[in-house]
Protein backbone atom coordinates (compact mmCIF):
# COMPACT_ATOMS: atom_id res chain seq x y z
CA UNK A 1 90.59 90.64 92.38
CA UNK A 2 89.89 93.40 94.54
CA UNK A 3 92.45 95.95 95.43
CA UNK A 4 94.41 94.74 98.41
CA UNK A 5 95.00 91.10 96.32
CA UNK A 6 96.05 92.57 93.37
CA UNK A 7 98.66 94.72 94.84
CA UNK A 8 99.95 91.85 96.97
CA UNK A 9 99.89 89.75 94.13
CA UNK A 10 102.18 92.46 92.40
CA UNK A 11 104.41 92.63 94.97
CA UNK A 12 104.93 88.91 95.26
CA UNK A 13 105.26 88.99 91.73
CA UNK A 14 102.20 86.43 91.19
CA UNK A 15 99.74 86.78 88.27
CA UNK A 16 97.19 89.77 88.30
CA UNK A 17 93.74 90.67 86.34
CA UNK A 18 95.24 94.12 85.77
CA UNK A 19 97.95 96.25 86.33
CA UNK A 20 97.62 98.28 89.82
CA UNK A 21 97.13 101.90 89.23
CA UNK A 22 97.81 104.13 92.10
CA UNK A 23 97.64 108.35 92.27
CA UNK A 24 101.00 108.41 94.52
CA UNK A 25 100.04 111.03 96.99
CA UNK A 26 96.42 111.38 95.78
CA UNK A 27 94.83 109.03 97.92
CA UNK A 28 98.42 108.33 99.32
CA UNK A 29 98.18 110.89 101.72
CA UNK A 30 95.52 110.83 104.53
CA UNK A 31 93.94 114.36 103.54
CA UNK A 32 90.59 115.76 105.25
CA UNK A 33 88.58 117.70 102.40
CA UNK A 34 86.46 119.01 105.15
CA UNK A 35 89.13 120.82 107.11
CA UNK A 36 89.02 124.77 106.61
CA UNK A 37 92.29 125.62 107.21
CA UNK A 38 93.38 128.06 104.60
CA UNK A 39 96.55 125.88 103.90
CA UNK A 40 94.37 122.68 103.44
CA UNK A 41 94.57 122.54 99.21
CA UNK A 42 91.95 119.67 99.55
CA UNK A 43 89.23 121.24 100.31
CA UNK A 44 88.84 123.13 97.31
CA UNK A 45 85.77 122.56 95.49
CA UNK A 46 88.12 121.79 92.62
CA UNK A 47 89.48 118.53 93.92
CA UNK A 48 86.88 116.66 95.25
CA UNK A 49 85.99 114.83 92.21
CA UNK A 50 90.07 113.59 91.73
CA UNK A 51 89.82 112.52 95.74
CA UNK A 52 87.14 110.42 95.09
CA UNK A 53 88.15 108.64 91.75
CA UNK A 54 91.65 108.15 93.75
CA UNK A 55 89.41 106.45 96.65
CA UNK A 56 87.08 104.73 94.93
CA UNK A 57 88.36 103.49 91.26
CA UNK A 58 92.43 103.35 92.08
CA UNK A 59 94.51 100.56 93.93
CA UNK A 60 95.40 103.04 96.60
CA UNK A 61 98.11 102.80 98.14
CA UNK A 62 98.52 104.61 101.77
CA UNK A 63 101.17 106.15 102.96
CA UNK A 64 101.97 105.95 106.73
CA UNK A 65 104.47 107.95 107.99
CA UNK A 66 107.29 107.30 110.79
CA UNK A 67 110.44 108.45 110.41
CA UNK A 68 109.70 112.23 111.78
CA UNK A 69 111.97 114.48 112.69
CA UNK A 70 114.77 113.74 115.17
CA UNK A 71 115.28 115.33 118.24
CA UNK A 72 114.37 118.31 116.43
CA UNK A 73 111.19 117.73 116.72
CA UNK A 74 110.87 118.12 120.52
CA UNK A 75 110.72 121.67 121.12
CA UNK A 76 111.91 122.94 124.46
CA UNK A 77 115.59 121.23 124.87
CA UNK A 78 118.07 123.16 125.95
CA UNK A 79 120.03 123.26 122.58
CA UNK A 80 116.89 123.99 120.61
CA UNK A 81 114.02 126.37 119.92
CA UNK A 82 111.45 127.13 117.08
CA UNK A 83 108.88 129.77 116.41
CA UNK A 84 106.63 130.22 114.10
CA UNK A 85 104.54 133.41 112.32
CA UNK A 86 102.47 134.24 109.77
CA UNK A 87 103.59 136.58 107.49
CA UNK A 88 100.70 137.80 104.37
CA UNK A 89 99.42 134.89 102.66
CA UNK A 90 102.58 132.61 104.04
CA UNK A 91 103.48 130.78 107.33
CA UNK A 92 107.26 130.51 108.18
CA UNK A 93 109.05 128.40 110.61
CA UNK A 94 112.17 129.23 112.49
CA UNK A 95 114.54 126.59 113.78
CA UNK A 96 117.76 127.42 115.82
CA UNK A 97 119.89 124.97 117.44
CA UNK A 98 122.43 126.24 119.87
CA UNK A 99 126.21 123.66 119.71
CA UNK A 100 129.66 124.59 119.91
CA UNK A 101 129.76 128.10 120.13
CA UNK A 102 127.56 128.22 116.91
CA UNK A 103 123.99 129.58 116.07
CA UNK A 104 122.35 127.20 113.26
CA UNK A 105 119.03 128.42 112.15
CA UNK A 106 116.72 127.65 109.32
CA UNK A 107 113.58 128.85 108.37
CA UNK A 108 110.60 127.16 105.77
CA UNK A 109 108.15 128.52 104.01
CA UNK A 110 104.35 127.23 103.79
CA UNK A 111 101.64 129.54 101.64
CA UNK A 112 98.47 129.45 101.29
CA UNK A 113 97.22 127.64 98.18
CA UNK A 114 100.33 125.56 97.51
CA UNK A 115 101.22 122.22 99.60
CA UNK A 116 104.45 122.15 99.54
CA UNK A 117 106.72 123.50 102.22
CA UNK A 118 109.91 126.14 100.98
CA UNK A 119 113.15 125.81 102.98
CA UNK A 120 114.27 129.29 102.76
CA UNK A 121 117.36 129.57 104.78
CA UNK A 122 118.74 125.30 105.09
CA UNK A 123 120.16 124.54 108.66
CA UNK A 124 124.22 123.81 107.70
CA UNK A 125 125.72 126.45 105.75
CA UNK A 126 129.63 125.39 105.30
CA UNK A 127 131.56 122.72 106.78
CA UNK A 128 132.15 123.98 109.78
CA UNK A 129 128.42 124.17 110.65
CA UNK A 130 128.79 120.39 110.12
CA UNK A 131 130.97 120.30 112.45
CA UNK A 132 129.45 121.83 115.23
CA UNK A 133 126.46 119.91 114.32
CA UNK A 134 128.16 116.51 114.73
CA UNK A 135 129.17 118.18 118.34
CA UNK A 136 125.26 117.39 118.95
CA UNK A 137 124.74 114.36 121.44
CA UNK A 138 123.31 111.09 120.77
CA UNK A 139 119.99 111.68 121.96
CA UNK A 140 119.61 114.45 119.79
CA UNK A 141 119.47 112.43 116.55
CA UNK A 142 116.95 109.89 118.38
CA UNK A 143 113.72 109.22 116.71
CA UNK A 144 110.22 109.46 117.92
CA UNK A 145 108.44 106.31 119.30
CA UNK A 146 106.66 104.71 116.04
CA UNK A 147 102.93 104.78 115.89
CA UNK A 148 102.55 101.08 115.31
CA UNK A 149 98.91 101.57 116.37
CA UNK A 150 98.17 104.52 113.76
CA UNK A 151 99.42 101.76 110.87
CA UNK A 152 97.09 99.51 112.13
CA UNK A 153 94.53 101.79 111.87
CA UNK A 154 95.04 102.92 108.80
CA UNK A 155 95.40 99.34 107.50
CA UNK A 156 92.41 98.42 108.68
CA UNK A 157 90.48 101.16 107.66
CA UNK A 158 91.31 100.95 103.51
CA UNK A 159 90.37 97.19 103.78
CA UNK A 160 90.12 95.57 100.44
CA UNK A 161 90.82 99.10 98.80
CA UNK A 162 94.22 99.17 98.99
CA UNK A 163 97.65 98.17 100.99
CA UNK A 164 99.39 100.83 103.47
CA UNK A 165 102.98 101.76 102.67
CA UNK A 166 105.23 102.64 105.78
CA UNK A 167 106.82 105.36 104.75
CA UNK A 168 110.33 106.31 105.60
CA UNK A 169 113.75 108.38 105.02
CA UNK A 170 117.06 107.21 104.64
CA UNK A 171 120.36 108.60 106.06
CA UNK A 172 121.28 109.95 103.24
CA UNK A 173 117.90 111.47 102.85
CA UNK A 174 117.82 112.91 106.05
CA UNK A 175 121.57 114.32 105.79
CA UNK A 176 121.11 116.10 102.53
CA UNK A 177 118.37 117.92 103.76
CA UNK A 178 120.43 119.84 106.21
CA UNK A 179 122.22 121.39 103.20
CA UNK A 180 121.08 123.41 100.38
CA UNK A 181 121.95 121.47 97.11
CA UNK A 182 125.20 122.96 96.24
CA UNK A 183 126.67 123.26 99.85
CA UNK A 184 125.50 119.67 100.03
CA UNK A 185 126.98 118.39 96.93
CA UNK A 186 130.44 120.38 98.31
CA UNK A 187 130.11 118.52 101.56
CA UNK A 188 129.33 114.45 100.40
CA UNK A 189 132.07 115.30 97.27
CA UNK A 190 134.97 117.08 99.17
CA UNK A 191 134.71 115.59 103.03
CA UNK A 192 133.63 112.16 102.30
CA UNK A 193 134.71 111.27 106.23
CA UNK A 194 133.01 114.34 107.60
CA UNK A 195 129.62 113.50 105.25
CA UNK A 196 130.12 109.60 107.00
CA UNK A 197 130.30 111.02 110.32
CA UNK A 198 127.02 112.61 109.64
CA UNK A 199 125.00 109.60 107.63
CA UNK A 200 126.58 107.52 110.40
CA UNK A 201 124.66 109.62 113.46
CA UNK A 202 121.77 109.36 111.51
CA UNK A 203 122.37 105.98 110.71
CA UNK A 204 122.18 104.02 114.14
CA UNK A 205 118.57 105.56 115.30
CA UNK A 206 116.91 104.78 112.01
CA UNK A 207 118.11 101.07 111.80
CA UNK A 208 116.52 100.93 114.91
CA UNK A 209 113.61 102.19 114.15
CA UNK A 210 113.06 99.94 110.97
CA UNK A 211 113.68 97.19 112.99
CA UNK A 212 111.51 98.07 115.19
CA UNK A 213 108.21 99.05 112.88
CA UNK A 214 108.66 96.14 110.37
CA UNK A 215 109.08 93.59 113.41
CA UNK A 216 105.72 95.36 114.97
CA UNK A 217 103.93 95.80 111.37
CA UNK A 218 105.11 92.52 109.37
CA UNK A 219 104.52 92.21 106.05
CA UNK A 220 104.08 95.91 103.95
CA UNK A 221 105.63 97.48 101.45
CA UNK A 222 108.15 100.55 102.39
CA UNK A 223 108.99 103.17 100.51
CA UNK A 224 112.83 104.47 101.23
CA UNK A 225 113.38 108.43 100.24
CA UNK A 226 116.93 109.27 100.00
CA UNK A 227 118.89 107.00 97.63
CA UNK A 228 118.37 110.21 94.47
CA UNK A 229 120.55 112.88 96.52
CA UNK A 230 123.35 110.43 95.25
CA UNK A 231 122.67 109.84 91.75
CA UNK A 232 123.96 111.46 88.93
CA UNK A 233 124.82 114.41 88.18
CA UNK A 234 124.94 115.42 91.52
CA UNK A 235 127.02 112.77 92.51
CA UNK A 236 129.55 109.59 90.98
CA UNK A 237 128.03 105.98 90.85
CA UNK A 238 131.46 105.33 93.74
CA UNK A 239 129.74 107.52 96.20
CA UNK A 240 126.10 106.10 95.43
CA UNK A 241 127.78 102.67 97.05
CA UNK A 242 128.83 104.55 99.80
CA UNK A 243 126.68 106.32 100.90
CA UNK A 244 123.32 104.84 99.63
CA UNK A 245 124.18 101.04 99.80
CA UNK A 246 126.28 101.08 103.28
CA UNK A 247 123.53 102.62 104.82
CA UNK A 248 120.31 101.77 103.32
CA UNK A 249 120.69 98.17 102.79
CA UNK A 250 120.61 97.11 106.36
CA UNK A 251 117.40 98.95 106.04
CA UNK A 252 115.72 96.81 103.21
CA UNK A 253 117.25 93.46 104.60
CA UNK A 254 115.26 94.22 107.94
CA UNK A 255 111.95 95.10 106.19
CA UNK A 256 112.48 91.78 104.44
CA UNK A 257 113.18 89.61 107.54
CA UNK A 258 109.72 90.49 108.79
CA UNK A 259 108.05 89.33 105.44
CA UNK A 260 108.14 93.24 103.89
CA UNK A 261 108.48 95.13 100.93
CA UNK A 262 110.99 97.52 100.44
CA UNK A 263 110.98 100.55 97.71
CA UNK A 264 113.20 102.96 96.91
CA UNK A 265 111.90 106.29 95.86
CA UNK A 266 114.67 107.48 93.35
CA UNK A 267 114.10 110.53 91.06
CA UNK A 268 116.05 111.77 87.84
CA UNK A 269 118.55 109.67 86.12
CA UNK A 270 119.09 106.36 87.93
CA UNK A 271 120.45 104.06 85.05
CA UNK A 272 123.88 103.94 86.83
CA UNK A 273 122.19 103.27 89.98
CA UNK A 274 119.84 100.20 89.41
CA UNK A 275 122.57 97.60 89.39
CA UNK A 276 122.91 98.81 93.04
CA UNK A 277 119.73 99.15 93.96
CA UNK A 278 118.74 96.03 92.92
CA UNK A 279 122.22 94.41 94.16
CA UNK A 280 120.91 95.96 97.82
CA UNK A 281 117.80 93.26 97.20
CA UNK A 282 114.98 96.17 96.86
CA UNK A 283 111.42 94.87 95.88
CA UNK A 284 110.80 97.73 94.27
CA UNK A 285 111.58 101.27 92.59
CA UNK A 286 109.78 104.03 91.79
CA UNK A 287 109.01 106.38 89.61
CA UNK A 288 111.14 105.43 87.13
CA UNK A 289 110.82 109.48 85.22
CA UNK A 290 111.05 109.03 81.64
CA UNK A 291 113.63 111.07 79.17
CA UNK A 292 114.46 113.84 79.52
CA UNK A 293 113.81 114.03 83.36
CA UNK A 294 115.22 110.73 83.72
CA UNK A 295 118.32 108.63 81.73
CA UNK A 296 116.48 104.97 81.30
CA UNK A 297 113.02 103.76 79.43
CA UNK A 298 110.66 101.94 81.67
CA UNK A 299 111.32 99.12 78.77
CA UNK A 300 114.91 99.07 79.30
CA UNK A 301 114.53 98.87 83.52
CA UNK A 302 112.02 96.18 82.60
CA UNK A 303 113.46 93.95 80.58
CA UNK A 304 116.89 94.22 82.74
CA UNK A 305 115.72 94.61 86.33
CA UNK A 306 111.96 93.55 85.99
CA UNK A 307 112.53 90.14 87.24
CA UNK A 308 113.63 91.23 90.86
CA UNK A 309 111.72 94.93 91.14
CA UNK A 310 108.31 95.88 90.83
CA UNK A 311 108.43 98.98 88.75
CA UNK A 312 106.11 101.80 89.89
CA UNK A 313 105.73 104.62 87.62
CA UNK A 314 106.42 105.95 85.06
CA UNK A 315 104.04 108.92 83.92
CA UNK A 316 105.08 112.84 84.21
CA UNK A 317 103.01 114.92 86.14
CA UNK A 318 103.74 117.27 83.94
CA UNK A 319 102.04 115.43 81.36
CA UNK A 320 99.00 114.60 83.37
CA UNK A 321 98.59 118.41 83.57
CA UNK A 322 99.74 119.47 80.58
CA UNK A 323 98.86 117.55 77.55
CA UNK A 324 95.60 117.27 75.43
CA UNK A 325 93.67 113.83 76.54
CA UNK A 326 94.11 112.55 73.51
CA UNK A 327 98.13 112.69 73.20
CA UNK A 328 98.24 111.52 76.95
CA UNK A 329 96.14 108.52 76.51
CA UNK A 330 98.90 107.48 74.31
CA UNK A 331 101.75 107.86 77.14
CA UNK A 332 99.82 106.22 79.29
CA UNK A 333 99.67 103.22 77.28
CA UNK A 334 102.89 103.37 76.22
CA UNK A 335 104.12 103.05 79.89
CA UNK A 336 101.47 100.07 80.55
CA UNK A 337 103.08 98.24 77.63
CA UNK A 338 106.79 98.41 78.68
CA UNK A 339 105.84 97.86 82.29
CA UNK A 340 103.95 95.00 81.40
CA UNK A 341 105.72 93.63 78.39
CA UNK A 342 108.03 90.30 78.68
CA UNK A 343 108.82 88.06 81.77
CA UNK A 344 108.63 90.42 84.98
CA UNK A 345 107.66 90.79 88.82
CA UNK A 346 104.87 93.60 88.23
CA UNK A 347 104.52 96.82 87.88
CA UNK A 348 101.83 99.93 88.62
CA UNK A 349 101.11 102.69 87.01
CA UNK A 350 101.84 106.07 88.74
CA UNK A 351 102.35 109.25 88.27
CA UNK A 352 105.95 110.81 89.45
CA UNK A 353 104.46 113.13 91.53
CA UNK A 354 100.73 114.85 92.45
CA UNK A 355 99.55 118.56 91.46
CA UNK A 356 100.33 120.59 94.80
CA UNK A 357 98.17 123.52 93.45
CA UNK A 358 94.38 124.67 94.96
CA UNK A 359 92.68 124.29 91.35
CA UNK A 360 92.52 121.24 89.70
CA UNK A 361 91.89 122.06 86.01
CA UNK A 362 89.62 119.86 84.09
CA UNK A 363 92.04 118.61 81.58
CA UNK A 364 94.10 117.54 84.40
CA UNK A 365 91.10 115.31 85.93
CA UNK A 366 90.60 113.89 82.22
CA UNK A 367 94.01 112.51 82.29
CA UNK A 368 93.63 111.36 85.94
CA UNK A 369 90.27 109.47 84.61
CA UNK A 370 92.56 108.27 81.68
CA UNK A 371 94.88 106.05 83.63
CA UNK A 372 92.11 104.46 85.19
CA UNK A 373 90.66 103.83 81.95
CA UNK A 374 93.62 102.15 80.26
CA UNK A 375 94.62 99.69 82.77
CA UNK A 376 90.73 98.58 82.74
CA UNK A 377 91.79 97.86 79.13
CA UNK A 378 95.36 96.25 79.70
């Protein structure tokens, strides 16, 4: 089987030579190792052997991008303005937005040898922020015009390599991003019809726009960021229904109607969320974080929820960076066995996360070349 069969038999939970191993963002992400921007990680000399085993020996799996920004990410509207300035070795962003009598600004953080923006200053600072925020109109929360033509693209150029993956926020994921965690946590836990006010102006624009994509580009997996802002601890399994299933289901039933795949990206402890998630109808979950950073053995998610979900994970990158070959050859099988072990729909083996660093150490591209290696042996 080449690539693009054997994650499309995973999906559609049909027998498969192997198990699918995919980098996540390594070979996820559309990166350009030739591009000389300071901030481009990529092109270090470091990590162009782990770009190329991603592209050439993994069941890559591309990310395309649509949900955006909303209107936020048209500068020159009355109600908003941005700047940005470089500041030593780091690049910051300003945003202000100008509603009801209030000033709400935030700023981010991007430096040089780490990919990975910083939100230093988040945009909603108490609950009345919120409120002038829901004062915004309508067309502010509107989302950009999908680029069904860059998915096509991008489909057609990994060919039998891989599968692209539209990629996507929830309301919930977009909300919670306003905040910083604790304010956030204050606002979904103490004004539960303020917090649906907000998830609900989000809400409308990205149905939408999911509509709208997986009519366009039928037939792809999804993956859905969001659901984890409303897991435990930060919040009860009650408020996971309400604010993860209300609004994120109509999402994965319209993926499906168009012959799709739909996702969720959950981190942390999720055991009291899968019997939602899967009751939603999800395809999928990922990445499944082993104890202690997560509350549920891939065995356990397989052997309970394996029939209906492909199971994408469940290796630390932590581990992948950190441990001796030898001693991470053994959690990499491990994983491979309970993902694979019993009746189930499929699974792939993936890392949690990526390195976001400029050097790539050469421990960390043994362990890289290790997952490879086992599922050539599964």
């Amino acid at each position: 089987m080449n690539a693009r069969q054997r994650l499309m038999a995973t999906l559609e939970g049909k027998p498969v030579d192997r198990p699918a191993v995919s980098f996540y963002e390594i070979g996820g992400f559309l990166v350009d190792p030739a591009d000389p921007d300071p901030y481009n990680i990529y092109n270090a000399p470091s990590w162009q052997p782990l770009l190329r085993l991603a592209e050439e020996q993994t069941d890559v799996i591309r990310m395309g991008g649509i949900h955006g920004l909303p209107g936020m990410s048209r500068p020159g509207e009355d109600l908003f303005s941005q700047e940005t300035w470089t500041e030593g070795d780091s690049r910051f962003t300003r945003t202000s937005v100008d509603v009801a009598g209030r000033t709400l600004t935030q700023l981010v953080r991007r430096d040089r040898g780490i990919d990975t923006i910083w939100t230093v200053e988040h945009l909603l600072k108490d609950a009345a922020d919120l409120r002038a925020f829901l004062e915004l109109p309508d067309a502010f929360f509107d989302r950009p015009e999908p680029d069904i033509a860059r998915l096509e693209r991008l489909d057609e150029a990994i060919g039998d390599r891989g599968i692209v993956m539209v990629d996507t926020a929830d309301p919930i994921g977009e909300a919670a991003a306003l905040f910083d965690l604790g304010t956030y946590i204050l606002a979904a836990a103490l004004e539960p019809k303020l917090f649906h006010r907000l998830l609900e102006r989000y809400a409308a624009p990205i149905h939408r726009c999911t509509e709208h994509v997986a009519s366009a580009f039928p037939g792809h997996l999804w993956r859905i960021c969001g659901p984890e802002y409303a897991t435990e601890p930060y919040l009860p399994p009650a408020l996971f229904d309400e604010y993860v299933v209300r609004y994120t289901e109509p999402m994965v039933r319209a993926i499906q109607r168009h012959g799709g795949y739909a996702r969720i990206h959950c981190h942390g402890r999720i055991k009291s969320a899968l019997p939602m998630i899967a009751g939603m109808g999800a395809d999928g979950i990922d990445p499944i974080e082993p104890p202690p950073q997560g509350d549920v053995r891939l065995a356990d998610v397989r052997r309970e929820y394996g029939r209906d979900l492909v199971l994408f994970g469940n290796i630390e990158v932590s581990d992948i960076e950190n441990l001796e070959p030898a001693a991470f050859r053994k959690v990499a099988e491990q994983a491979v066995r309970e993902g694979t072990e019993g009746e189930g729909r499929g699974f792939v083996l993936m890392p949690t996360a990526c390195p976001y660093g400029r050097e790539i150490s050469a421990r960390t591209l043994a362990n890289y070349e290790t997952l490879v290696d086992v599922v050539s042996q599964a």
